[in-house]
N, C-alpha and C. Protein backbone atom coordinates (compact mmCIF):
# COMPACT_ATOMS: atom_id res chain seq x y z
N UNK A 1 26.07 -41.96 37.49
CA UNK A 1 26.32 -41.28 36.25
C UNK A 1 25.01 -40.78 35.63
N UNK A 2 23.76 -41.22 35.97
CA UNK A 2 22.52 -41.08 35.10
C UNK A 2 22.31 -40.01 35.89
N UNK A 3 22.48 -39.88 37.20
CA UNK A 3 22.19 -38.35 37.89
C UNK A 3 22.64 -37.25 37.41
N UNK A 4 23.94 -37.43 36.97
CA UNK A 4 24.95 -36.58 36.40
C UNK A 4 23.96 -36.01 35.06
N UNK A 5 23.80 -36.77 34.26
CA UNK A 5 23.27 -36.31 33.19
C UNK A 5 21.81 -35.94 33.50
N UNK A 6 21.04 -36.12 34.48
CA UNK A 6 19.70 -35.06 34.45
C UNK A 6 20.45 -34.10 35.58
N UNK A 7 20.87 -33.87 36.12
CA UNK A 7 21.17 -32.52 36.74
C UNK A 7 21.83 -32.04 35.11
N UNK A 8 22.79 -32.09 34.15
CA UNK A 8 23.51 -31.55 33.15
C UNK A 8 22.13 -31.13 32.12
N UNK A 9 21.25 -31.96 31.82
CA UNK A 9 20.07 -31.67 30.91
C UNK A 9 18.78 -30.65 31.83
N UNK A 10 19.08 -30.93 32.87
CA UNK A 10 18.01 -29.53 33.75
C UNK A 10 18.79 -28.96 34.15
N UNK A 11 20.05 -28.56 34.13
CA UNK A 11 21.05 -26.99 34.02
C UNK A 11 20.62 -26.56 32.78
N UNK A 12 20.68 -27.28 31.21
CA UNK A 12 20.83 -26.37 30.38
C UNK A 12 19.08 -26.59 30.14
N UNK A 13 18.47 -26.70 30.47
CA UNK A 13 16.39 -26.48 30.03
C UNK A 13 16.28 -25.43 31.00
N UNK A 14 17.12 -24.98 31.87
CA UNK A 14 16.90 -23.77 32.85
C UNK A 14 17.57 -22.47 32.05
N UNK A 15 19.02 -22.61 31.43
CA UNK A 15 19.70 -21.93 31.09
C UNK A 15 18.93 -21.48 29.46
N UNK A 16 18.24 -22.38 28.89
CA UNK A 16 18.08 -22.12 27.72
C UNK A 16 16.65 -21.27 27.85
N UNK A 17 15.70 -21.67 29.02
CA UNK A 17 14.60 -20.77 29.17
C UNK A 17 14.87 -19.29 29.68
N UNK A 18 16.27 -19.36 30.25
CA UNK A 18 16.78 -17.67 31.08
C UNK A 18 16.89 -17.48 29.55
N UNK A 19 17.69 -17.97 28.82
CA UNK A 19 18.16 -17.08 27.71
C UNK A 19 17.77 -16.49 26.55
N UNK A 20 16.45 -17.43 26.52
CA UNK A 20 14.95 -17.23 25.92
C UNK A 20 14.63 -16.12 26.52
N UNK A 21 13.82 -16.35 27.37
CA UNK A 21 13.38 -15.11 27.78
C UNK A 21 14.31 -13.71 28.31
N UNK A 22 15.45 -13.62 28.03
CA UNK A 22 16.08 -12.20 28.16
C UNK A 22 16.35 -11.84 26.79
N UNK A 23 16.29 -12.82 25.90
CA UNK A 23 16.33 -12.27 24.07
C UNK A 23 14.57 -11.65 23.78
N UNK A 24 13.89 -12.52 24.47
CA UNK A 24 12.39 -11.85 24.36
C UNK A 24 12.77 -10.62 24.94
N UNK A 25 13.17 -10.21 25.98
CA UNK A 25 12.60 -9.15 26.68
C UNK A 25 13.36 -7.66 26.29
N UNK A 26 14.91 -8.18 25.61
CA UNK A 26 15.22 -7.02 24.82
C UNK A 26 14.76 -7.09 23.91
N UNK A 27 13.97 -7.84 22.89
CA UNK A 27 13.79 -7.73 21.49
C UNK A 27 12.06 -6.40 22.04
N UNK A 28 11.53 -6.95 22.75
CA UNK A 28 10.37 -6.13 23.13
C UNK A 28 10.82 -4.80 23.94
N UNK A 29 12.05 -4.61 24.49
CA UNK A 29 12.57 -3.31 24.40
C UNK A 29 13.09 -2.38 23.35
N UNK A 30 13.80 -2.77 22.39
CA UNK A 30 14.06 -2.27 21.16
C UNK A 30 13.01 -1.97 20.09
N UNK A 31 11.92 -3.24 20.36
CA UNK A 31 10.49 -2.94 19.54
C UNK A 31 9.58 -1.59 20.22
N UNK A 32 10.24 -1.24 21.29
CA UNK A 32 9.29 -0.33 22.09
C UNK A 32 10.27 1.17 21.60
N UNK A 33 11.09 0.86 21.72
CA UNK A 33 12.01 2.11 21.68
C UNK A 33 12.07 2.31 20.24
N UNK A 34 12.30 1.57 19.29
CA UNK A 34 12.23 1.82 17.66
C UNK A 34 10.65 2.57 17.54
N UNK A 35 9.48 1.88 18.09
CA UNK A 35 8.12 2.62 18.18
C UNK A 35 7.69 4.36 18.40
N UNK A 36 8.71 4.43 19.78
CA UNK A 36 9.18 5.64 20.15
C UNK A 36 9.67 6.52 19.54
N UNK A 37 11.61 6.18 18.56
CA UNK A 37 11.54 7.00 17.72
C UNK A 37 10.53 7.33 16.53
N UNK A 38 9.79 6.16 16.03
CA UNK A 38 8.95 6.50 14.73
C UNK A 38 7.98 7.68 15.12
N UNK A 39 7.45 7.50 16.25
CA UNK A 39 6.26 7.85 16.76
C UNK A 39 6.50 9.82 16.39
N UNK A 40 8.26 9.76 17.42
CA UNK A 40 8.68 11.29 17.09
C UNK A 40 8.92 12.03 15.40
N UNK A 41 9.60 10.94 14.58
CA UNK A 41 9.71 11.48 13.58
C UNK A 41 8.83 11.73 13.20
N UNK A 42 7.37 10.92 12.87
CA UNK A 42 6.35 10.90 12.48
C UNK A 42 5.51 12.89 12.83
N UNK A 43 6.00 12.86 14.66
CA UNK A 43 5.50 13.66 15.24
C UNK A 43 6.07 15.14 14.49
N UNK A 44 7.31 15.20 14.49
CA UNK A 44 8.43 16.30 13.26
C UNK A 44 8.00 16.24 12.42
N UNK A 45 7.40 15.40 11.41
CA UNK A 45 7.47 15.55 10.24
C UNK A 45 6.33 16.40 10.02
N UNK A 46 5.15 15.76 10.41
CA UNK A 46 3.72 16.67 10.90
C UNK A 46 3.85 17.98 11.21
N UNK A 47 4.80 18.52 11.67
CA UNK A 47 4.84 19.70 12.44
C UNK A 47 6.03 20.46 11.17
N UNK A 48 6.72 20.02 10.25
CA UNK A 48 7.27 20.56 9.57
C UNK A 48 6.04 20.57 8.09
N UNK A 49 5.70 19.92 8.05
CA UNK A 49 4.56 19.86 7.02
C UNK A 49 3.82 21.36 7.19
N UNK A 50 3.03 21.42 8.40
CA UNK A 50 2.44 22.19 8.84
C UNK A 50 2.82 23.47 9.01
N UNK A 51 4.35 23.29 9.26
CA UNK A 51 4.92 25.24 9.46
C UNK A 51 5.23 25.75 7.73
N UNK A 52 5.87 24.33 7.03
CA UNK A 52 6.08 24.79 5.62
C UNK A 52 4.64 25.55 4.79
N UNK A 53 3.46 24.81 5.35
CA UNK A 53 2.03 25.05 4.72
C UNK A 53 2.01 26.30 5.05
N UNK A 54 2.26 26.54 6.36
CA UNK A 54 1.44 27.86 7.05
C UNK A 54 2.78 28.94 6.41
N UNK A 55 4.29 28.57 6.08
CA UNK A 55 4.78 29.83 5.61
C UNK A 55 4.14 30.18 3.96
N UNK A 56 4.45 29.37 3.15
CA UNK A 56 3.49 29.26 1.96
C UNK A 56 2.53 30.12 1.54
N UNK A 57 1.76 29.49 2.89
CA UNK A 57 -0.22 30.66 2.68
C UNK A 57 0.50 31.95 3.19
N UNK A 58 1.17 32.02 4.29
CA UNK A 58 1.73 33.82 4.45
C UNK A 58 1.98 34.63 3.39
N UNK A 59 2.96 33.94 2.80
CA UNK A 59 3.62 34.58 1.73
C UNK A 59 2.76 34.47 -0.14
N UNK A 60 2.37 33.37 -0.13
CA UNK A 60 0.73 33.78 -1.14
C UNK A 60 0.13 34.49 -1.09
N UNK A 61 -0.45 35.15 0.00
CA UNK A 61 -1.37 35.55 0.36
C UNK A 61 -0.86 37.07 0.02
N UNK A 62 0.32 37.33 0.89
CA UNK A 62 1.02 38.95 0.46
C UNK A 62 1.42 39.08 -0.77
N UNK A 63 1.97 38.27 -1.28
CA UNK A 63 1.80 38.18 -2.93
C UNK A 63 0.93 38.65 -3.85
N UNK A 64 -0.03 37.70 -3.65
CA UNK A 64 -1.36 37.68 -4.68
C UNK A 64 -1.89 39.10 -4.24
N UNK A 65 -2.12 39.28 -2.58
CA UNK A 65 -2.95 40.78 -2.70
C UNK A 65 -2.17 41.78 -3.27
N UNK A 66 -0.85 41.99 -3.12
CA UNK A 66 -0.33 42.84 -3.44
C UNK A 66 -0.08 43.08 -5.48
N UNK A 67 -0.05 42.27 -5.77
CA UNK A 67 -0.56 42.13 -6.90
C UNK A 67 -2.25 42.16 -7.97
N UNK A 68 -3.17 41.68 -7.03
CA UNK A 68 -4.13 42.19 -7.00
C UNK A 68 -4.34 43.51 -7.23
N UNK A 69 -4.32 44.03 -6.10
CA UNK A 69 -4.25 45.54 -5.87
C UNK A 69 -3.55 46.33 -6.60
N UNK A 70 -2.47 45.72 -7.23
CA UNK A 70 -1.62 46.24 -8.32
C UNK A 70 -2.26 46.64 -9.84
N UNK A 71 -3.04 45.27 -9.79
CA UNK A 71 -3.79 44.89 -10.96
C UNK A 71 -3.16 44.02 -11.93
N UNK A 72 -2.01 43.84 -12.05
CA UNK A 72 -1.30 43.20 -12.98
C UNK A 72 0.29 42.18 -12.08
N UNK A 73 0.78 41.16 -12.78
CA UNK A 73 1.85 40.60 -12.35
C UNK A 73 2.64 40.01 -13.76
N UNK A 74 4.22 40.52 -13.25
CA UNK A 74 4.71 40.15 -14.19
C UNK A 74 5.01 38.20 -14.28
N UNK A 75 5.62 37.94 -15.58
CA UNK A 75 5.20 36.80 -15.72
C UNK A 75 6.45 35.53 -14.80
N UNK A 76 7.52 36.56 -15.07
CA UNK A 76 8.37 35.82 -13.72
C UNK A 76 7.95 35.78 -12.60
N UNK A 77 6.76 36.32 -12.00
CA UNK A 77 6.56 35.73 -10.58
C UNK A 77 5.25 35.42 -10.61
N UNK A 78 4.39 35.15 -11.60
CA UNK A 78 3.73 34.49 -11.56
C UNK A 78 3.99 32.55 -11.99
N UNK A 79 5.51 32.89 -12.74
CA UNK A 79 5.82 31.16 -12.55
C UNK A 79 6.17 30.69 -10.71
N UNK A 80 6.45 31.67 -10.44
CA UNK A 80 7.06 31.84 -9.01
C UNK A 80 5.80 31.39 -8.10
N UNK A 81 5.30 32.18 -8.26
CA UNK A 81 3.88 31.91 -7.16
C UNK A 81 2.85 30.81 -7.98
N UNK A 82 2.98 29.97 -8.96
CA UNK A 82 2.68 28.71 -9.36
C UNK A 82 2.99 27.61 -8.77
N UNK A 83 4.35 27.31 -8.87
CA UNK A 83 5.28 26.72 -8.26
C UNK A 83 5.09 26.09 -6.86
N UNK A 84 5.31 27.79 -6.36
CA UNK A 84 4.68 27.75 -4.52
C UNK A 84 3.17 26.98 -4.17
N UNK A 85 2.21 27.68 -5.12
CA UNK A 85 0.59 27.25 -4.83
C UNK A 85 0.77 26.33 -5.23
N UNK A 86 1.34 25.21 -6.18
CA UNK A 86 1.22 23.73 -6.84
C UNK A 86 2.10 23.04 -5.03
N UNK A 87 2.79 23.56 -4.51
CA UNK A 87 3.78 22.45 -3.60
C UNK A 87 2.29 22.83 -2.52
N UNK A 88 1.83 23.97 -2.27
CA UNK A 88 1.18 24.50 -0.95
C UNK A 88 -0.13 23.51 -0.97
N UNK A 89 -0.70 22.97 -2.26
CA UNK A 89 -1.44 22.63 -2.18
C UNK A 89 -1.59 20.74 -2.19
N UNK A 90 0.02 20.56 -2.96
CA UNK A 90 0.09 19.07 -2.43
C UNK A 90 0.21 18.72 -0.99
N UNK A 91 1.05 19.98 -0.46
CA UNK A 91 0.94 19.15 1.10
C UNK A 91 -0.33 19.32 1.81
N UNK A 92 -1.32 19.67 1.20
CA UNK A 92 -2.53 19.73 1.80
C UNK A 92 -3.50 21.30 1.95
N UNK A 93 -2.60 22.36 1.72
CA UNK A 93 -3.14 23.33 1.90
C UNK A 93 -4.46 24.20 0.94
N UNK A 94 -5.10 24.64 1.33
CA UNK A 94 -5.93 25.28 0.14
C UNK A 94 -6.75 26.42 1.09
N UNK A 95 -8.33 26.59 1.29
CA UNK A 95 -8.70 27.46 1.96
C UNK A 95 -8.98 28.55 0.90
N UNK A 96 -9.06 30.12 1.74
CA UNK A 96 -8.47 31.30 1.04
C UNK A 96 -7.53 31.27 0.19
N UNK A 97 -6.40 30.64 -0.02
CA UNK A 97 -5.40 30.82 -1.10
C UNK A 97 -5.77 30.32 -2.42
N UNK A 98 -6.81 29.53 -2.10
CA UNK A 98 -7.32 28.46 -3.69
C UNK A 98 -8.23 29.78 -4.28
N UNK A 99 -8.75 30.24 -3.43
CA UNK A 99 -9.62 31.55 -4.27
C UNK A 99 -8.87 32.84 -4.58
N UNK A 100 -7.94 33.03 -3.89
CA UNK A 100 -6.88 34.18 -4.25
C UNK A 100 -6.44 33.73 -5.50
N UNK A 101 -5.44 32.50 -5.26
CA UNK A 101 -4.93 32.20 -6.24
C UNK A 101 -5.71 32.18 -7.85
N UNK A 102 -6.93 31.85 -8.10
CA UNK A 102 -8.10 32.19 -9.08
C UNK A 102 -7.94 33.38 -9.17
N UNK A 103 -7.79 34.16 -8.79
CA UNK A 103 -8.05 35.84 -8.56
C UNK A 103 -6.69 36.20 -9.59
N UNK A 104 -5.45 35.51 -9.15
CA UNK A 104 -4.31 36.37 -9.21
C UNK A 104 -4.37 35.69 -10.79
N UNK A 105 -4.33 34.49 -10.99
CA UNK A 105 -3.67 33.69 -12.42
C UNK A 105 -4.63 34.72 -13.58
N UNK A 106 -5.65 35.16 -13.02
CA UNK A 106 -6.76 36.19 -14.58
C UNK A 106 -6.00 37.52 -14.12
N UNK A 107 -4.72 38.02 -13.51
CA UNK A 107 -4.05 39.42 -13.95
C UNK A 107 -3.19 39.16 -15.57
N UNK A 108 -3.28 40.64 -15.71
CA UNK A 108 -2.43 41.05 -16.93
C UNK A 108 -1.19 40.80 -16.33
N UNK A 109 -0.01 40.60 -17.55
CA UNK A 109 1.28 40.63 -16.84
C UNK A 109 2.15 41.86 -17.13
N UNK A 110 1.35 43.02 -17.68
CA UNK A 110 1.74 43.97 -17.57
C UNK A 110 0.72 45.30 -16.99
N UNK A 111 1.28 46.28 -16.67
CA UNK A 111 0.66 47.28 -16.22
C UNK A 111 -0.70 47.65 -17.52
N UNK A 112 -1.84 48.12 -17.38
CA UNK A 112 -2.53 48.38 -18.29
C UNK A 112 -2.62 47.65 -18.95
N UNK A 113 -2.49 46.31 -19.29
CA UNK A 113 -2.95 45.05 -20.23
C UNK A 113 -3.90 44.57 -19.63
N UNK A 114 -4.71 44.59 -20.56
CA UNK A 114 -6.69 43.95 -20.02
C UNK A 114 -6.39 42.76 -20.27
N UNK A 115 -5.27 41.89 -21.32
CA UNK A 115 -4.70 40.12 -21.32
C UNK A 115 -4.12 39.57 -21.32
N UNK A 116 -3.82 38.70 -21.12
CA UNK A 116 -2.61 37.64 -21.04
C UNK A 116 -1.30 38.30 -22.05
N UNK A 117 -0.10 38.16 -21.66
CA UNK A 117 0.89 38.25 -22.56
C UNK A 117 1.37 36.53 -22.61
């Protein structure tokens, strides 16, 4: 009978180390694969950051010159292109547009007005 019970206690110190180690070895698969997705979102998010920045400065940029060149902007799209340069520049952007943008905010907002309305 005492045999009985160490063969029964080294069945389950065998069974409990298999079962150990296959809970390790998915938990370190799921830790690998959860890594994986972060890694991608992380990788998207970067890359949406970056296309939102770069449409932003496109469209600032044709903005402000075209207004520039105008000489004046009315005052609805200069809240407009505020707006835009305040988000363009939290996500990181600046460059040329930080000096345009200086350029554009000292127009008149009407044609032939030398100041601010």
């Amino acid at each position: 009978m005492e045999w009985l019970t160490l063969i029964l206690t080294g069945i389950s110190s065998v069974l409990s180390g298999v079962l150990s180690g296959i809970l390790l070895w998915k938990f370190k698969q799921r830790t690998v694969a959860e890594k994986a997705e972060k890694d991608e979102a992380e990788k998207k998010h970067t890359a949406l950051v970056q296309g939102v920045v770069a449409m932003l400065r496109d469209r600032l940029i044709d903005v402000m010159d075209y207004h520039i060149d105008a000489g004046w902007c009315p005052v609805h799209k200069v809240e407009v292109i505020n707006k835009m340069y305040l988000s363009y520049h939290d996500l990181g952007g600046n460059d040329i547009v930080s000096k345009t943008y200086q350029r554009f905010v000292n127009l008149p907002h009407q044609p032939g007005d030398g100041e601010h309305v």
